[in-house]
N, C-alpha and C. Protein backbone atom coordinates (compact mmCIF):
# COMPACT_ATOMS: atom_id res chain seq x y z
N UNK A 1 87.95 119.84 97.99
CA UNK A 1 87.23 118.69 97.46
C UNK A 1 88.19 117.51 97.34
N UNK A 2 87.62 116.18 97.33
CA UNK A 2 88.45 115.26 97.57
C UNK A 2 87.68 114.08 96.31
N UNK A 3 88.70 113.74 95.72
CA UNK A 3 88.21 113.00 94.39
C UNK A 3 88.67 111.49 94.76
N UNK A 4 88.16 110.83 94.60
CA UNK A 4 88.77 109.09 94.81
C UNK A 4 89.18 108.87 93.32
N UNK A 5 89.48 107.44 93.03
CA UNK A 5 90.55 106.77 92.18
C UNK A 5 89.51 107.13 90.89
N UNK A 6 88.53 106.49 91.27
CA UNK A 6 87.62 106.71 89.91
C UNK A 6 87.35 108.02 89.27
N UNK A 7 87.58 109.36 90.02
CA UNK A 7 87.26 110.72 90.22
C UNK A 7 86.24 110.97 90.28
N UNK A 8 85.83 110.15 91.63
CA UNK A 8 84.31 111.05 91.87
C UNK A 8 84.70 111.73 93.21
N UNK A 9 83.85 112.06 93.43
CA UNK A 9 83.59 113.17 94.65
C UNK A 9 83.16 112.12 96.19
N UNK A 10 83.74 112.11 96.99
CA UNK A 10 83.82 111.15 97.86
C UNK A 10 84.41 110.95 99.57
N UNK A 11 84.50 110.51 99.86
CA UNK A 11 85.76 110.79 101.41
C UNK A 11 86.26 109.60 100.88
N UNK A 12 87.53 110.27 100.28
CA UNK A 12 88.62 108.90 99.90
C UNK A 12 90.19 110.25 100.74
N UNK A 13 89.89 110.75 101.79
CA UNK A 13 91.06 111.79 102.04
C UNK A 13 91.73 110.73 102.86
N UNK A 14 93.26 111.03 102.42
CA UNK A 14 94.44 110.57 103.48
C UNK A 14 94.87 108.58 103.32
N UNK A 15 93.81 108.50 102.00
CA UNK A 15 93.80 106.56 101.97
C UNK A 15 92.39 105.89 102.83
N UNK A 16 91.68 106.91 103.43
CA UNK A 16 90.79 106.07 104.73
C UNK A 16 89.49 105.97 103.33
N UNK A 17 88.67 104.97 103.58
CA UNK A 17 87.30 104.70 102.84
C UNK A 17 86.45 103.69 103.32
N UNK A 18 85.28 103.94 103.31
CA UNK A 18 84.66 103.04 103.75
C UNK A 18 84.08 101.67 104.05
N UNK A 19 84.19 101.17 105.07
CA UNK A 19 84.08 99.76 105.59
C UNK A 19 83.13 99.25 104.88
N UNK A 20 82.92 98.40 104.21
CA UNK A 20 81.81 97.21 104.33
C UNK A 20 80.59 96.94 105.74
N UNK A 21 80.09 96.85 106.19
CA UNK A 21 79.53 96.32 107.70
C UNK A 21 79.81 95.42 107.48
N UNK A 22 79.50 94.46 106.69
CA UNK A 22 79.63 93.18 106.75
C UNK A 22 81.04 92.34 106.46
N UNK A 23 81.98 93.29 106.46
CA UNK A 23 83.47 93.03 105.31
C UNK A 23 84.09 92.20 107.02
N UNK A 24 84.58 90.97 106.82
CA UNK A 24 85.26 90.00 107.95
C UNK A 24 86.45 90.97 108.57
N UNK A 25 87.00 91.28 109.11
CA UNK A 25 87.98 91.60 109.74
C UNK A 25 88.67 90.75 110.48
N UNK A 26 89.96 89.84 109.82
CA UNK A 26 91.04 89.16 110.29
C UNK A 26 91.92 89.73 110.89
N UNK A 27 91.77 89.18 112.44
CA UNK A 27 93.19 89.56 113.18
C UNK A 27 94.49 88.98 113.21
N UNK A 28 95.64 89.89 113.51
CA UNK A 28 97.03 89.21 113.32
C UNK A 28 96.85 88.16 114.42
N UNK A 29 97.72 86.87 114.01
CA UNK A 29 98.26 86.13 115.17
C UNK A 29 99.30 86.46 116.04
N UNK A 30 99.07 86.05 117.52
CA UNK A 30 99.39 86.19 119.15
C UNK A 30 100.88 86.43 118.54
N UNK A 31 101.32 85.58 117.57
CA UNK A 31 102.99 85.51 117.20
C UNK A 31 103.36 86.84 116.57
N UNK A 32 102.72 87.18 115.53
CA UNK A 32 102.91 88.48 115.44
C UNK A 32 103.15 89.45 116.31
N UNK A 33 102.48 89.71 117.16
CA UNK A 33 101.78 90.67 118.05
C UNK A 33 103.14 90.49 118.60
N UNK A 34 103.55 89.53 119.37
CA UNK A 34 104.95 89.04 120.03
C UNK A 34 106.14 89.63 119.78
N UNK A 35 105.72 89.46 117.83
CA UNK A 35 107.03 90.03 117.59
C UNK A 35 107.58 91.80 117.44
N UNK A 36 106.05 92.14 117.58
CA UNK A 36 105.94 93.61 117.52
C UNK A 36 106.49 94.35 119.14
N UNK A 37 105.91 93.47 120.51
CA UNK A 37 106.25 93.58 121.48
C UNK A 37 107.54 93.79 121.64
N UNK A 38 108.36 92.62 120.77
CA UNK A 38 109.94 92.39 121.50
C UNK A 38 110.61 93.57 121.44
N UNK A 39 109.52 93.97 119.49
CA UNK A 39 110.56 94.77 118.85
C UNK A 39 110.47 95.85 119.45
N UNK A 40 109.22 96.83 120.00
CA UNK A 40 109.03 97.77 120.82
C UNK A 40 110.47 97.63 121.75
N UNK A 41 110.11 96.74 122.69
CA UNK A 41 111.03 96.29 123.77
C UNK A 41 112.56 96.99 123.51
N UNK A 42 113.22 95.80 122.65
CA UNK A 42 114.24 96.22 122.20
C UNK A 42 114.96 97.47 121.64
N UNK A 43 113.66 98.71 120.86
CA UNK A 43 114.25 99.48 120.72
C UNK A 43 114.30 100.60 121.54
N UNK A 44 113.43 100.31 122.72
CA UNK A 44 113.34 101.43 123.67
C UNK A 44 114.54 101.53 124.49
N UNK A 45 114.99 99.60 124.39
CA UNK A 45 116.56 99.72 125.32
C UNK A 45 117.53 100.39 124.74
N UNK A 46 117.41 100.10 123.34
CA UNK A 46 118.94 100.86 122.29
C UNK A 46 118.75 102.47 122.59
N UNK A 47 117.53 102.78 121.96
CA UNK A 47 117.05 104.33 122.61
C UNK A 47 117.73 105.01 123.26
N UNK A 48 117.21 104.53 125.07
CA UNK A 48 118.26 104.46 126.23
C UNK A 48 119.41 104.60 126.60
N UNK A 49 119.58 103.54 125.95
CA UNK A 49 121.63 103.33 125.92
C UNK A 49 122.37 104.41 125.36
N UNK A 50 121.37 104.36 123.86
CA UNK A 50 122.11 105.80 123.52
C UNK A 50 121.91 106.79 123.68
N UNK A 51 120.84 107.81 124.34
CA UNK A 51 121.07 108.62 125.28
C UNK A 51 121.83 108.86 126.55
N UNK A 52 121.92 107.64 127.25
CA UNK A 52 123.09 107.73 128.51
C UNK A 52 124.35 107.97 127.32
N UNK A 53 124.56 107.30 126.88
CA UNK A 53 125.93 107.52 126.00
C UNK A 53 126.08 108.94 125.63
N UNK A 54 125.31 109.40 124.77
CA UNK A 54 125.36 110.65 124.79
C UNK A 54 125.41 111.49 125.84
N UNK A 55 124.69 111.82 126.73
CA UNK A 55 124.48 112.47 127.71
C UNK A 55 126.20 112.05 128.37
N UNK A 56 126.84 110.93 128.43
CA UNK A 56 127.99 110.88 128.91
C UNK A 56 128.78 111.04 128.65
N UNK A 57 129.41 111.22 126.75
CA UNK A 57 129.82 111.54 126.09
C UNK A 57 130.31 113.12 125.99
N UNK A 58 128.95 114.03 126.12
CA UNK A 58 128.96 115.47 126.01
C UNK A 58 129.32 116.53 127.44
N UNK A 59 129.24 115.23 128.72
CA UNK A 59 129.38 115.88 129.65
C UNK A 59 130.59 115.47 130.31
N UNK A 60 131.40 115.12 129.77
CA UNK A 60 132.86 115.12 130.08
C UNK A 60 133.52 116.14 129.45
């Protein structure tokens, strides 16, 4: 059984609860989004790097 804040009986499991239909949904701005990209970007290169490193490291 799953109790919400008030303790009733409910689907309040894991934080998820129910939408409004009518509740606005604001999206992030393009700039955001950008900055989420780079950051992806960037850490997939460090990632990388440091696996070759490793991998070059252990096989000498």
């Amino acid at each position: 059984m799953a109790f919400g804040p008030d303790n009733t009986y409910g689907r309040h499991i894991m934080g998820h609860h129910e939408r409004d239909p009518n509740e606005v949904i604001v999206e992030k701005p393009d700039e955001w989004w950008y900055k989420i990209y780079a950051l992806v970007i960037v850490t997939t290169v460090v990632v990388i790097l440091l696996l070759k490193l490793f991998t070059w490291y252990f096989s000498r």
